[in-house]
C-alpha atoms as a PDB file:
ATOM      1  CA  UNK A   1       0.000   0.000   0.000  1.00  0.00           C
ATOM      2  CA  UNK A   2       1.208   3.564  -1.110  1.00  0.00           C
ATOM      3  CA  UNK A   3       0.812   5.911   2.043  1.00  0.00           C
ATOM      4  CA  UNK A   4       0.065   9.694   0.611  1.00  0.00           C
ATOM      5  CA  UNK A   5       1.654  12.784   1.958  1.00  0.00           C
ATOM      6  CA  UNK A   6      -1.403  13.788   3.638  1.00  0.00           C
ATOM      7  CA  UNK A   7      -1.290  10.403   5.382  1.00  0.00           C
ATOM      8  CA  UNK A   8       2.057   9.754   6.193  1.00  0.00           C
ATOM      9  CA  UNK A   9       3.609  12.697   7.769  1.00  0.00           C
ATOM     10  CA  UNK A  10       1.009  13.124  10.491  1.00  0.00           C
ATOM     11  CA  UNK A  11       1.990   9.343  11.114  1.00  0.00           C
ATOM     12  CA  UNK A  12       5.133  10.061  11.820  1.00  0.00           C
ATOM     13  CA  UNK A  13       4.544  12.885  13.281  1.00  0.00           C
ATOM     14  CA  UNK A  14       2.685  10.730  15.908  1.00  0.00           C
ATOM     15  CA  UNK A  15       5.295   8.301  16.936  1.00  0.00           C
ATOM     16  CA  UNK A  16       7.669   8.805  19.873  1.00  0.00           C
ATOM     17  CA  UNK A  17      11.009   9.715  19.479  1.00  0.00           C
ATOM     18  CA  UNK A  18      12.833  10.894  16.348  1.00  0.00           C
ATOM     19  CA  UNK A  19      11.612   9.334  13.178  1.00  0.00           C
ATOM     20  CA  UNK A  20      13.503   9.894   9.585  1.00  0.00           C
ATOM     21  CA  UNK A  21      12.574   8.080   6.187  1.00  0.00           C
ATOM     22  CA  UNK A  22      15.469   7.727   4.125  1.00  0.00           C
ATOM     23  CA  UNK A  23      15.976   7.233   0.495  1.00  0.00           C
ATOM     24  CA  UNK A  24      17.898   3.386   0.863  1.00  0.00           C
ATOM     25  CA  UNK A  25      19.502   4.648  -2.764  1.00  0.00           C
ATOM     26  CA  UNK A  26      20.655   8.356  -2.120  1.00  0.00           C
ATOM     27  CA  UNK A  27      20.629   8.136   1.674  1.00  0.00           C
ATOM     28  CA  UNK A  28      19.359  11.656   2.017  1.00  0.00           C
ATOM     29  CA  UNK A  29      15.905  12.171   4.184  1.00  0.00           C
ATOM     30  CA  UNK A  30      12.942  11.920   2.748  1.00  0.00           C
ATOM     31  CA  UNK A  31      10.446  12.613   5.625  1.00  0.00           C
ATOM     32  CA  UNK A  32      10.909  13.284   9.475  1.00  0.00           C
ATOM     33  CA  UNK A  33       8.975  14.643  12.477  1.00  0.00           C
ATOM     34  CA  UNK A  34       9.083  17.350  14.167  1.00  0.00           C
ATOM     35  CA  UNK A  35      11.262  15.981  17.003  1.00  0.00           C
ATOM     36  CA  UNK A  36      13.889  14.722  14.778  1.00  0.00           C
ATOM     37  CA  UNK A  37      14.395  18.420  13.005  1.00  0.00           C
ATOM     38  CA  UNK A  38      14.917  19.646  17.250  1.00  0.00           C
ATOM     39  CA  UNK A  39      17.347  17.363  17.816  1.00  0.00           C
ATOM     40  CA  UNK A  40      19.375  17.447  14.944  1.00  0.00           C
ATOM     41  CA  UNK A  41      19.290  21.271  15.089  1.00  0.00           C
ATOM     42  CA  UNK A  42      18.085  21.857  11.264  1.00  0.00           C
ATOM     43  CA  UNK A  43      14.911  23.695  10.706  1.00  0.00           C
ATOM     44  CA  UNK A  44      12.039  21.010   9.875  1.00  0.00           C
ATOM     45  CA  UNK A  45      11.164  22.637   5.913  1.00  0.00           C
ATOM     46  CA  UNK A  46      15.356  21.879   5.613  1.00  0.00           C
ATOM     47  CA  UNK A  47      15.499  18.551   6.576  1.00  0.00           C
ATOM     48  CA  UNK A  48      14.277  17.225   3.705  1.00  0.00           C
ATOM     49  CA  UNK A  49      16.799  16.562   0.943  1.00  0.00           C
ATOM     50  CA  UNK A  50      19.512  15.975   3.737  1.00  0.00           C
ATOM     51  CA  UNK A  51      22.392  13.408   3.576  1.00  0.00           C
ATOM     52  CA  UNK A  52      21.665  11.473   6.779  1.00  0.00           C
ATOM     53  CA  UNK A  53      25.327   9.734   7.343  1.00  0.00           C
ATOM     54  CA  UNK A  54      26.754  12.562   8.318  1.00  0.00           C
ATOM     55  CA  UNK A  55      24.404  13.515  11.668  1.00  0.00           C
ATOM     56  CA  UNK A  56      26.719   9.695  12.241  1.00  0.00           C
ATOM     57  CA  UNK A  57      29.490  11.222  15.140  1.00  0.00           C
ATOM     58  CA  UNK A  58      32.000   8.153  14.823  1.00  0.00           C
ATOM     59  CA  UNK A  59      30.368   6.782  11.131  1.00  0.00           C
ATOM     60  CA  UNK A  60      30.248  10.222   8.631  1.00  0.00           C
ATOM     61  CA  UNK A  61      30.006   7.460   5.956  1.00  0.00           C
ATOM     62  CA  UNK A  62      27.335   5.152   7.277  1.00  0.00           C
ATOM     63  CA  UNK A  63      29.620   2.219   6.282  1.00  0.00           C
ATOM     64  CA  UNK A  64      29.679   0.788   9.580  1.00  0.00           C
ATOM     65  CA  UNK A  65      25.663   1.404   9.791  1.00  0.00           C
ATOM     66  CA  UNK A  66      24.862  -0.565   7.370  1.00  0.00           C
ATOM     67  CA  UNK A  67      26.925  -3.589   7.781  1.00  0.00           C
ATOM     68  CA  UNK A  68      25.221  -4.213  10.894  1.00  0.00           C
ATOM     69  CA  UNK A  69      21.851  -3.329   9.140  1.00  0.00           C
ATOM     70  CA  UNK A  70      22.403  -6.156   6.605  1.00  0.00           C
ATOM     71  CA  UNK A  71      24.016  -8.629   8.996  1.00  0.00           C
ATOM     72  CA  UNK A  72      21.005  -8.398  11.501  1.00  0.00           C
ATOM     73  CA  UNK A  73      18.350  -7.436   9.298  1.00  0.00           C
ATOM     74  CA  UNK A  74      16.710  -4.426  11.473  1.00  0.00           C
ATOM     75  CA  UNK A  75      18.603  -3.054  14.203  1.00  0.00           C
ATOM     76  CA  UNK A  76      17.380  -2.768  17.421  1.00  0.00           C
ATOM     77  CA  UNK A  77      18.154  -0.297  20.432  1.00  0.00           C
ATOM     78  CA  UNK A  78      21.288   0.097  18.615  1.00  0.00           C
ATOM     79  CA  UNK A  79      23.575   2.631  20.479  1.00  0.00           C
ATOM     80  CA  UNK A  80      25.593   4.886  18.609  1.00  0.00           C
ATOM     81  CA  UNK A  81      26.142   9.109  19.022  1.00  0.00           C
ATOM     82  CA  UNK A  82      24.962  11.420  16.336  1.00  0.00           C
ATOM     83  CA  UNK A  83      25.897  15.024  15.954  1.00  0.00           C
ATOM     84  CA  UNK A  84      23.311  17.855  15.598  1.00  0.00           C
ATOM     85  CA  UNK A  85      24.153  21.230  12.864  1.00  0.00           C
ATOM     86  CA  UNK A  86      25.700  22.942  15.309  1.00  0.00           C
ATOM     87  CA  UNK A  87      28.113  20.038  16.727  1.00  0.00           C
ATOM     88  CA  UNK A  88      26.962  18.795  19.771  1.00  0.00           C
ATOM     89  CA  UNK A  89      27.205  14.951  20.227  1.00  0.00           C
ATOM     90  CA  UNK A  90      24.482  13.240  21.903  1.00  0.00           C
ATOM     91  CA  UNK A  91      23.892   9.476  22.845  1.00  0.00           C
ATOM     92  CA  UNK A  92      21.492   7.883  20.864  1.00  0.00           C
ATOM     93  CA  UNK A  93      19.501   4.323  21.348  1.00  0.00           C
ATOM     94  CA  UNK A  94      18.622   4.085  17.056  1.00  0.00           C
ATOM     95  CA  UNK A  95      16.013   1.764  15.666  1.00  0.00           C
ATOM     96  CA  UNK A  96      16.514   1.121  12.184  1.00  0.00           C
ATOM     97  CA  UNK A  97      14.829  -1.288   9.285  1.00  0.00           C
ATOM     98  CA  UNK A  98      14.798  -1.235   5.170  1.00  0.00           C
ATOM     99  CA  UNK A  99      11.327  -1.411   3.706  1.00  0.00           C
ATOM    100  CA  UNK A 100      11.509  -2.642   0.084  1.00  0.00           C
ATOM    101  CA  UNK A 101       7.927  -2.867  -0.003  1.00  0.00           C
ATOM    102  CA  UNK A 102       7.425   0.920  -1.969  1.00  0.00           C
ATOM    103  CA  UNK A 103       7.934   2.069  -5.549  1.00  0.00           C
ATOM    104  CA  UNK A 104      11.840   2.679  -3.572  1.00  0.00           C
ATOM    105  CA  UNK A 105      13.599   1.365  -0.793  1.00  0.00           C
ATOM    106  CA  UNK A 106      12.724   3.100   2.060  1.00  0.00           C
ATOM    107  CA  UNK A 107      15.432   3.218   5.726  1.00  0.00           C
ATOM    108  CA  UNK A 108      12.672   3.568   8.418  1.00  0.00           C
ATOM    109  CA  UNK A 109      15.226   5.086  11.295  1.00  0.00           C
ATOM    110  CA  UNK A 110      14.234   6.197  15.022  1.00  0.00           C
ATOM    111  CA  UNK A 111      15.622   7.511  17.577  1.00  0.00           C
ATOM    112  CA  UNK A 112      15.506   8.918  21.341  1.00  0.00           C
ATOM    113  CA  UNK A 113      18.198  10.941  23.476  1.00  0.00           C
ATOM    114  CA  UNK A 114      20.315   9.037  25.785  1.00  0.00           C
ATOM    115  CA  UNK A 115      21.705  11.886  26.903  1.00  0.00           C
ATOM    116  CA  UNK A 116      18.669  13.675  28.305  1.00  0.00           C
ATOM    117  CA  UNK A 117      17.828  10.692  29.713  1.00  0.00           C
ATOM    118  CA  UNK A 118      21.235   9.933  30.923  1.00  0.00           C
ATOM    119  CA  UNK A 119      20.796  13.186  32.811  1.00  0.00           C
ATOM    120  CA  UNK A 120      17.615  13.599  33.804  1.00  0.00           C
ATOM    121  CA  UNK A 121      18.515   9.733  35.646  1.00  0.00           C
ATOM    122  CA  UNK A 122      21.278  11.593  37.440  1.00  0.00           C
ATOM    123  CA  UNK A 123      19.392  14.175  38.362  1.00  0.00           C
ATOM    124  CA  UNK A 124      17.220  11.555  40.190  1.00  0.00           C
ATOM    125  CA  UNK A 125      19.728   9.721  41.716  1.00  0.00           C
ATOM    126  CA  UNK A 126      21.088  13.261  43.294  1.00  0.00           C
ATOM    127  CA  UNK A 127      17.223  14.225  44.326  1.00  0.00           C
ATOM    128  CA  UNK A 128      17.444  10.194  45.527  1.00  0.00           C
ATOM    129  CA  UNK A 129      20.599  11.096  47.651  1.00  0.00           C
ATOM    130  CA  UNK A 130      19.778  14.316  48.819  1.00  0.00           C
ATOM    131  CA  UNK A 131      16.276  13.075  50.035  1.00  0.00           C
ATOM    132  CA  UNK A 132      18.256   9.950  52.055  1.00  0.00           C
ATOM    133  CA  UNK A 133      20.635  12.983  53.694  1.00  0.00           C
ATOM    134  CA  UNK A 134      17.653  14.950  54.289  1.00  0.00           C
ATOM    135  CA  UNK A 135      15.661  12.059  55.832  1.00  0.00           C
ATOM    136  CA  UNK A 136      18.956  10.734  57.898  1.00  0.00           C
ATOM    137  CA  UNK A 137      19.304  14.598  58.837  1.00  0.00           C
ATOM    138  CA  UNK A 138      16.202  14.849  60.324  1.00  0.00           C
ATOM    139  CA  UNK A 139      16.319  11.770  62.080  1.00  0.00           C
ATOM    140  CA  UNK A 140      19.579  12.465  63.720  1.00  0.00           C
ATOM    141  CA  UNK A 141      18.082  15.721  64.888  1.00  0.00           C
ATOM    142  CA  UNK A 142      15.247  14.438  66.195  1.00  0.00           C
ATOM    143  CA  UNK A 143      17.283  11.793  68.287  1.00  0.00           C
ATOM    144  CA  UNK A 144      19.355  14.817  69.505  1.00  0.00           C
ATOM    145  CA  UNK A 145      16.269  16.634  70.688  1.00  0.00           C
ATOM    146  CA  UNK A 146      15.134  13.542  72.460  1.00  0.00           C
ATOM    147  CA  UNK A 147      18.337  13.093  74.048  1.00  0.00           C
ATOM    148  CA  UNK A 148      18.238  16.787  75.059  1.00  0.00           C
ATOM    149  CA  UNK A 149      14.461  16.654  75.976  1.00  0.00           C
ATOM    150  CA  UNK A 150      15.635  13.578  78.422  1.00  0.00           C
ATOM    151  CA  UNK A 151      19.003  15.172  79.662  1.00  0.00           C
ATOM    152  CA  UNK A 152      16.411  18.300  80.472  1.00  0.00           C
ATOM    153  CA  UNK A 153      14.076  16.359  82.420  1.00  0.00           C
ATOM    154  CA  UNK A 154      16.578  14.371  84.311  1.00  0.00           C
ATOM    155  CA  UNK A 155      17.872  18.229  85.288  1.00  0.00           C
ATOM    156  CA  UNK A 156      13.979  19.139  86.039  1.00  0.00           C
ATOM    157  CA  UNK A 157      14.764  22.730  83.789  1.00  0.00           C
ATOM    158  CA  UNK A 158      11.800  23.571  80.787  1.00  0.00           C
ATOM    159  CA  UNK A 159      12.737  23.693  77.401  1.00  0.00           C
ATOM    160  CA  UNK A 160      13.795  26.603  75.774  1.00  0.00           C
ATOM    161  CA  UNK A 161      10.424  27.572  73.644  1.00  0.00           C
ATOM    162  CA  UNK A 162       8.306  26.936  77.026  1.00  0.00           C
ATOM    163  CA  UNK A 163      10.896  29.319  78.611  1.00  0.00           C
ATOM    164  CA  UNK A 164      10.414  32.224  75.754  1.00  0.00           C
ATOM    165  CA  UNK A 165       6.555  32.280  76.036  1.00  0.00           C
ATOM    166  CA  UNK A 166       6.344  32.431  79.708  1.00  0.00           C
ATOM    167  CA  UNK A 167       9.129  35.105  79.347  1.00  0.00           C
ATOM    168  CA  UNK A 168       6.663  37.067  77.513  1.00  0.00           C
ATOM    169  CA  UNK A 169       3.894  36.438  79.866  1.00  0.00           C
ATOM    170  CA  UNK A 170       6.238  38.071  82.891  1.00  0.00           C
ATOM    171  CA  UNK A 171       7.318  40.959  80.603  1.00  0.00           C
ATOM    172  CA  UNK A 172       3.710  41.766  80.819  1.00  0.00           C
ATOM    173  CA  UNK A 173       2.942  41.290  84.721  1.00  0.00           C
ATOM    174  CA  UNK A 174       5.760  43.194  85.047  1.00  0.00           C
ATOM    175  CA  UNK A 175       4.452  46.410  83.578  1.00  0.00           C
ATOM    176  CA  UNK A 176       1.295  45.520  84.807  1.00  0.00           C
ATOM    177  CA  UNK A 177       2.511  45.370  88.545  1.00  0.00           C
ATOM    178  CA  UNK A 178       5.100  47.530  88.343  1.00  0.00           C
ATOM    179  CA  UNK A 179       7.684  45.063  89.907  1.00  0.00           C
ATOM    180  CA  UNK A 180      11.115  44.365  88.655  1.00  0.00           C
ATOM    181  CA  UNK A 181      12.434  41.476  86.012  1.00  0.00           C
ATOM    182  CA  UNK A 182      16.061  40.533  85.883  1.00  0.00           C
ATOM    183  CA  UNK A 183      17.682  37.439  83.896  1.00  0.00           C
ATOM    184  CA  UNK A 184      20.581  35.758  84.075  1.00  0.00           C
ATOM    185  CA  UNK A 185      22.959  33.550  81.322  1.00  0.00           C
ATOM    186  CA  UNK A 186      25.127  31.048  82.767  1.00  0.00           C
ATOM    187  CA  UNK A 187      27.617  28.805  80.899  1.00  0.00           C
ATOM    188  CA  UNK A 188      30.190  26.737  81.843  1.00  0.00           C
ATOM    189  CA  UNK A 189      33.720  27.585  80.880  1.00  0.00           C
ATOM    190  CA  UNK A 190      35.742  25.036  78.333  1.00  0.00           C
ATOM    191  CA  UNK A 191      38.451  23.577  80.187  1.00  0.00           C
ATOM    192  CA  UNK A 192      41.875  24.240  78.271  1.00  0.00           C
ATOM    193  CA  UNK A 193      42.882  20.439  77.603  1.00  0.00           C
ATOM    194  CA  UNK A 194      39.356  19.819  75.815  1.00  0.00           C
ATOM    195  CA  UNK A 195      39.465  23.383  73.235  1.00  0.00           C
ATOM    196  CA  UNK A 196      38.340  22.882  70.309  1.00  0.00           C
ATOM    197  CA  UNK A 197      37.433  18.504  71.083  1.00  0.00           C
ATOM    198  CA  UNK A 198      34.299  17.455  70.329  1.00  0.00           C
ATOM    199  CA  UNK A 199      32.938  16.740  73.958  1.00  0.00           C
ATOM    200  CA  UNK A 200      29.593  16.124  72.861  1.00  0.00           C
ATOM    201  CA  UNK A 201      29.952  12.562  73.835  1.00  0.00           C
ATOM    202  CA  UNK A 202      31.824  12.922  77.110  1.00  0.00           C
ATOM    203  CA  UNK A 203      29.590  11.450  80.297  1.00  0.00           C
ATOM    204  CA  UNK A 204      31.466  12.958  82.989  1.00  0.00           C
ATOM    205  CA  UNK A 205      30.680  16.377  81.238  1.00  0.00           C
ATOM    206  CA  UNK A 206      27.140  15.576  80.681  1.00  0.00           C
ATOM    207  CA  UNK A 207      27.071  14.846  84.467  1.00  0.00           C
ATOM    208  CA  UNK A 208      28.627  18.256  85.293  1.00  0.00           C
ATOM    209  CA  UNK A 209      26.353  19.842  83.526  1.00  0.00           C
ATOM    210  CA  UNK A 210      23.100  17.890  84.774  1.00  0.00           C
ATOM    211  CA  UNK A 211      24.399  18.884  87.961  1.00  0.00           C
ATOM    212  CA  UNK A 212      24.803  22.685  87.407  1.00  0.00           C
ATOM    213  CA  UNK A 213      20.897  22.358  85.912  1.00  0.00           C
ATOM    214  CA  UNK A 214      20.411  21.044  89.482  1.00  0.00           C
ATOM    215  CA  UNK A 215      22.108  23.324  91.633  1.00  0.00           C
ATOM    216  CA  UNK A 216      20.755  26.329  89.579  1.00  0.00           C
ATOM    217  CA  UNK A 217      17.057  24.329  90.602  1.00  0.00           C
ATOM    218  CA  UNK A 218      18.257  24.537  94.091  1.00  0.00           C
ATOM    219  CA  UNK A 219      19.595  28.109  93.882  1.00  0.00           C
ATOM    220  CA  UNK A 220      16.340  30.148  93.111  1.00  0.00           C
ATOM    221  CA  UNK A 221      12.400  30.063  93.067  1.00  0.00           C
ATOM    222  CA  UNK A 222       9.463  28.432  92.173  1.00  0.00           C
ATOM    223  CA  UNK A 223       8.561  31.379  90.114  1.00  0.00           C
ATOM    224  CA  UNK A 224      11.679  31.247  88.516  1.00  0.00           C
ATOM    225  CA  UNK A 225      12.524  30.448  84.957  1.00  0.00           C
ATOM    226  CA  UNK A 226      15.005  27.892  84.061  1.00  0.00           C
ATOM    227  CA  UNK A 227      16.272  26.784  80.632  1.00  0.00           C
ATOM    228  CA  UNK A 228      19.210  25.159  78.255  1.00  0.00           C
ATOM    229  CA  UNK A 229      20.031  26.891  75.082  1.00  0.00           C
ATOM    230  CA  UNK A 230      21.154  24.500  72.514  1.00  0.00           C
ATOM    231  CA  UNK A 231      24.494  26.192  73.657  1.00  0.00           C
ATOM    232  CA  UNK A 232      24.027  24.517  76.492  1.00  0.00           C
ATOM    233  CA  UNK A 233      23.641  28.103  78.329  1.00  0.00           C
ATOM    234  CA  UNK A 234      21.380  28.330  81.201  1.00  0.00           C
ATOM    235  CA  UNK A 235      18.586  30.964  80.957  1.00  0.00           C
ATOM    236  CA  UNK A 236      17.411  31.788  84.383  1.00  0.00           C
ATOM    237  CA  UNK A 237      14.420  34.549  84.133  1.00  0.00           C
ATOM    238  CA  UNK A 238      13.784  35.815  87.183  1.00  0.00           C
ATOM    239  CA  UNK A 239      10.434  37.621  88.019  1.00  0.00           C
ATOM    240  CA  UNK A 240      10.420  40.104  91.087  1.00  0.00           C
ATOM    241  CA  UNK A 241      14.231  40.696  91.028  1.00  0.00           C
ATOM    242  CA  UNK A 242      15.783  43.716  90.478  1.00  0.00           C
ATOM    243  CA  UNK A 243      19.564  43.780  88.764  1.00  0.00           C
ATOM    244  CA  UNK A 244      21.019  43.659  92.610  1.00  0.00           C
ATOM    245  CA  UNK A 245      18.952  40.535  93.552  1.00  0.00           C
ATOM    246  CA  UNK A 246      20.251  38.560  90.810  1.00  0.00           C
ATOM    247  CA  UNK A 247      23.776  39.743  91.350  1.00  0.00           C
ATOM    248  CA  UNK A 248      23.883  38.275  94.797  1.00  0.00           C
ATOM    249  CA  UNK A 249      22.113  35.095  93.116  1.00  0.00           C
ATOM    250  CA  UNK A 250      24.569  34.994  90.575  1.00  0.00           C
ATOM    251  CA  UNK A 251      27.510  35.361  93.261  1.00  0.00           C
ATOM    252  CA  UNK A 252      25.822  32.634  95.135  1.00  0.00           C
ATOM    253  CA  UNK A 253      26.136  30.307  91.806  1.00  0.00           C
ATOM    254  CA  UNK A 254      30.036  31.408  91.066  1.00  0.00           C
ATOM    255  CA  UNK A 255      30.841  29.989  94.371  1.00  0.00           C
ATOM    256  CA  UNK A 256      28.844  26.742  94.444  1.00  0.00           C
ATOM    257  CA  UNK A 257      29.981  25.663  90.975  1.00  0.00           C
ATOM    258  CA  UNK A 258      33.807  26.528  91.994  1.00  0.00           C
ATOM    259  CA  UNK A 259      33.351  23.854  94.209  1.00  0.00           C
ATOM    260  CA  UNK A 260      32.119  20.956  91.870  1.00  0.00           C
ATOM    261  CA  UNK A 261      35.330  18.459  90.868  1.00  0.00           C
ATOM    262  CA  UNK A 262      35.087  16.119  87.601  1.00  0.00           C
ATOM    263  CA  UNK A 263      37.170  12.973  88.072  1.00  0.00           C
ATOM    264  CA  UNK A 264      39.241  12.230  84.790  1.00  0.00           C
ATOM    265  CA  UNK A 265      41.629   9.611  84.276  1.00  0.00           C
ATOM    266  CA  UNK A 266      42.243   9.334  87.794  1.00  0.00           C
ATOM    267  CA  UNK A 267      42.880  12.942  87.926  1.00  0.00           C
ATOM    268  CA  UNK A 268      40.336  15.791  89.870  1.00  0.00           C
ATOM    269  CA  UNK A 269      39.210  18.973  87.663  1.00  0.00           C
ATOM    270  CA  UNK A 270      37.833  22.221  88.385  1.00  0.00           C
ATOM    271  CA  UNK A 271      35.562  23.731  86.303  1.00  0.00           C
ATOM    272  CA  UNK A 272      34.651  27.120  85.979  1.00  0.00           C
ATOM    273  CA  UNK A 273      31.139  29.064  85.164  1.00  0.00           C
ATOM    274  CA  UNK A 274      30.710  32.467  83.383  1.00  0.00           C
ATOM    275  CA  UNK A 275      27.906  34.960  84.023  1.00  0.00           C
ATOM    276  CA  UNK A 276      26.007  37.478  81.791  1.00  0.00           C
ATOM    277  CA  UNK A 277      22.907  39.274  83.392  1.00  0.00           C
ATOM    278  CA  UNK A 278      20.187  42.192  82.847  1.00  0.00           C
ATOM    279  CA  UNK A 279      17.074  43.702  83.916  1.00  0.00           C
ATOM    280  CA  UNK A 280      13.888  44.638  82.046  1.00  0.00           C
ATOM    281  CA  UNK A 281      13.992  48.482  81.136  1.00  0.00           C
ATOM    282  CA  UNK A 282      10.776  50.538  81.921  1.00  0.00           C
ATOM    283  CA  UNK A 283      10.179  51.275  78.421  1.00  0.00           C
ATOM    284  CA  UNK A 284      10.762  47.777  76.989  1.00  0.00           C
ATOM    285  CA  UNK A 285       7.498  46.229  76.208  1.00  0.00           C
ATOM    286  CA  UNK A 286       9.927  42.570  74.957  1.00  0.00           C
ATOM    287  CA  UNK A 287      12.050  40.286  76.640  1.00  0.00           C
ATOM    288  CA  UNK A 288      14.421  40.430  73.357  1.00  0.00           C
ATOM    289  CA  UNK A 289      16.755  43.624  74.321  1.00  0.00           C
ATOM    290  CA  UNK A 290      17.053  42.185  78.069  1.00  0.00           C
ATOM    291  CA  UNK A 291      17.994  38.792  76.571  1.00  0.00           C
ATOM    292  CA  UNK A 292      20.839  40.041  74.216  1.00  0.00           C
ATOM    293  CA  UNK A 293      22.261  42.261  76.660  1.00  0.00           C
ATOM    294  CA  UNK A 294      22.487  38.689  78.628  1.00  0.00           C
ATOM    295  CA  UNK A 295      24.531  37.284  75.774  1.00  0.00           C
ATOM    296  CA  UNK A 296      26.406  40.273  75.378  1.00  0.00           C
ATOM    297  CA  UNK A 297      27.787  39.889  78.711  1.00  0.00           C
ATOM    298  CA  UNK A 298      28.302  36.821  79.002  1.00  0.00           C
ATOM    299  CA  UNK A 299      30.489  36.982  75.971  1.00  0.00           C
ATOM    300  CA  UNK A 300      32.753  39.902  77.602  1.00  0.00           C
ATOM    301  CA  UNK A 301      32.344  37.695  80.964  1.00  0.00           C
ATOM    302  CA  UNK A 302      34.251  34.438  78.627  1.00  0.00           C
ATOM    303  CA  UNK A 303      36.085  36.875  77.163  1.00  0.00           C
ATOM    304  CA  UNK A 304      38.281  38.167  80.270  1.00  0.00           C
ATOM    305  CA  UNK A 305      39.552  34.865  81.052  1.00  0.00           C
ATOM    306  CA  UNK A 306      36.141  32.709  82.234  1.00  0.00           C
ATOM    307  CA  UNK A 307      34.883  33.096  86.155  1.00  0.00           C
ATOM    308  CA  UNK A 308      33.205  36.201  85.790  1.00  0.00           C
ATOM    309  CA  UNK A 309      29.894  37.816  86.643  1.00  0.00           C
ATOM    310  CA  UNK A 310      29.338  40.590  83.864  1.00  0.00           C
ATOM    311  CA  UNK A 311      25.941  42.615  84.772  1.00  0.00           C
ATOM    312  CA  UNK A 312      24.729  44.970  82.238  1.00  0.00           C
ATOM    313  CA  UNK A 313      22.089  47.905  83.415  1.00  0.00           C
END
């Protein structure tokens, strides 16, 4: 059967993939689809009358081509690279297959990108890998949290975002009363043998800090506020206490950690705290200013050598 023009490109133009006819005599196209003239890089109304061997990267004269084409008989997801108009060399997977069956022989030839795909199945594996990291990521944080979470109830102190809103809610009594608000920051200083060591994983300095949670417990309130930063700071909020009161609390602290010993390698060490605190100003309506003055200095208080109380007005 003789397909007509009308009938036969829209065929083509229907099947997936690249798709040229080629004259078996002259080797030059004869018909292709609209995805074939994209790849190649030739405008579709040019394509026509084209030599195809030469699109062949490593086989300009098609010998190769079609000495596999007669041995086999059709070709099959053969690979082989092509090069569009402008040079680029891409990966190809070609189907090919003579039809003697017209008024001329006829090359039926398709093909699909291997690069794109090649790609695009990278691209996947990195989304794969990145969504394992992600997943492991997120599961590692969440055991830290837990182990935090535990490590803070074993010390009795609140966690940090329970800390923050009731902060807020004593900001407010305090203008509402008119009575005082102080905080205070406490961190324990790094002992000079373990700078810059991951001690993450050391128990005897998980126990020293457990027990400064506790004595800081001890030291104030009921009413008090008591926290661990992810720092592993303490934030102590302290409602109805001016900056004095928590100075002498503070002082208090200073001397009961100085007395705490950690027992290493048969060897007793003493371990220092530093100190940052503040008050609530009369015009602050936020417990943010109060709370970075805190940091601020306790940084100066680490800064002068560790052991210091640094109270900012």
């Amino acid at each position: 059967m003789k397909l007509s023009e009308e009938v036969l490109q829209p065929l083509i133009d229907t099947l997936p993939g690249g798709v040229l006819l080629i004259d078996a005599d002259t080797n030059r196209i004869v018909h292709a689809n609209q995805l074939s003239s994209i790849l190649l890089g030739v405008p579709y109304n040019e394509l026509a009358g084209q030599p195809f061997f030469p699109f062949l990267a490593d086989d300009p004269d098609g010998r190769t081509l079609m000495q596999a084409l007669e041995q086999r008989g059709m070709l099959y997801n053969y690979p082989c690279v092509l090069r569009s108009s402008s040079g680029r060399p891409f990966q190809v997977s070609l189907l090919m297959r003579r039809l003697p069956q017209t008024d001329r022989p006829v090359l039926v030839v398709s093909f699909s990108d291997q690069s794109e795909n090649k790609i695009l199945g990278q691209l996947l594996d990195y989304e794969r890998q990145l969504l394992n990291r992600t997943l492991k990521l997120v599961k590692t944080l969440r055991e830290e949290i837990q182990q935090h979470e535990l490590e803070d109830s074993v010390s009795g102190v609140m966690g940090i975002r329970s800390l923050m809103s009731n902060t807020q809610t004593e900001v407010g009594r305090a203008h509402r009363y008119g009575s005082p608000l102080a905080g205070l920051l406490l961190r324990l200083d790094e002992p000079p043998q373990t700078a810059g060591q991951d001690t993450s994983k050391d128990s005897n300095l998980t126990h020293l800090h457990q027990l400064t949670s506790s004595l800081c417990i001890q030291a104030s309130r009921e009413s008090d506020l008591i926290a661990k930063r992810e720092d592993g700071a303490l934030v102590m909020i302290l409602p109805n206490t001016t900056l004095d009161g928590s100075k002498l609390l503070a002082l208090r602290l200073l001397r009961s950690l100085s007395q705490l010993t950690l027992v290493r390698n048969g060897k007793e060490e003493h371990h220092t705290a530093s100190i940052g605190g503040s008050s609530l100003r009369q015009e602050e309506r936020s417990p943010k200013a109060m709370l970075e003055r805190m940091d601020l200095a306790l940084q100066v208080a680490q800064a002068r050598g560790g052991n210091q109380l640094i109270m900012q007005s």
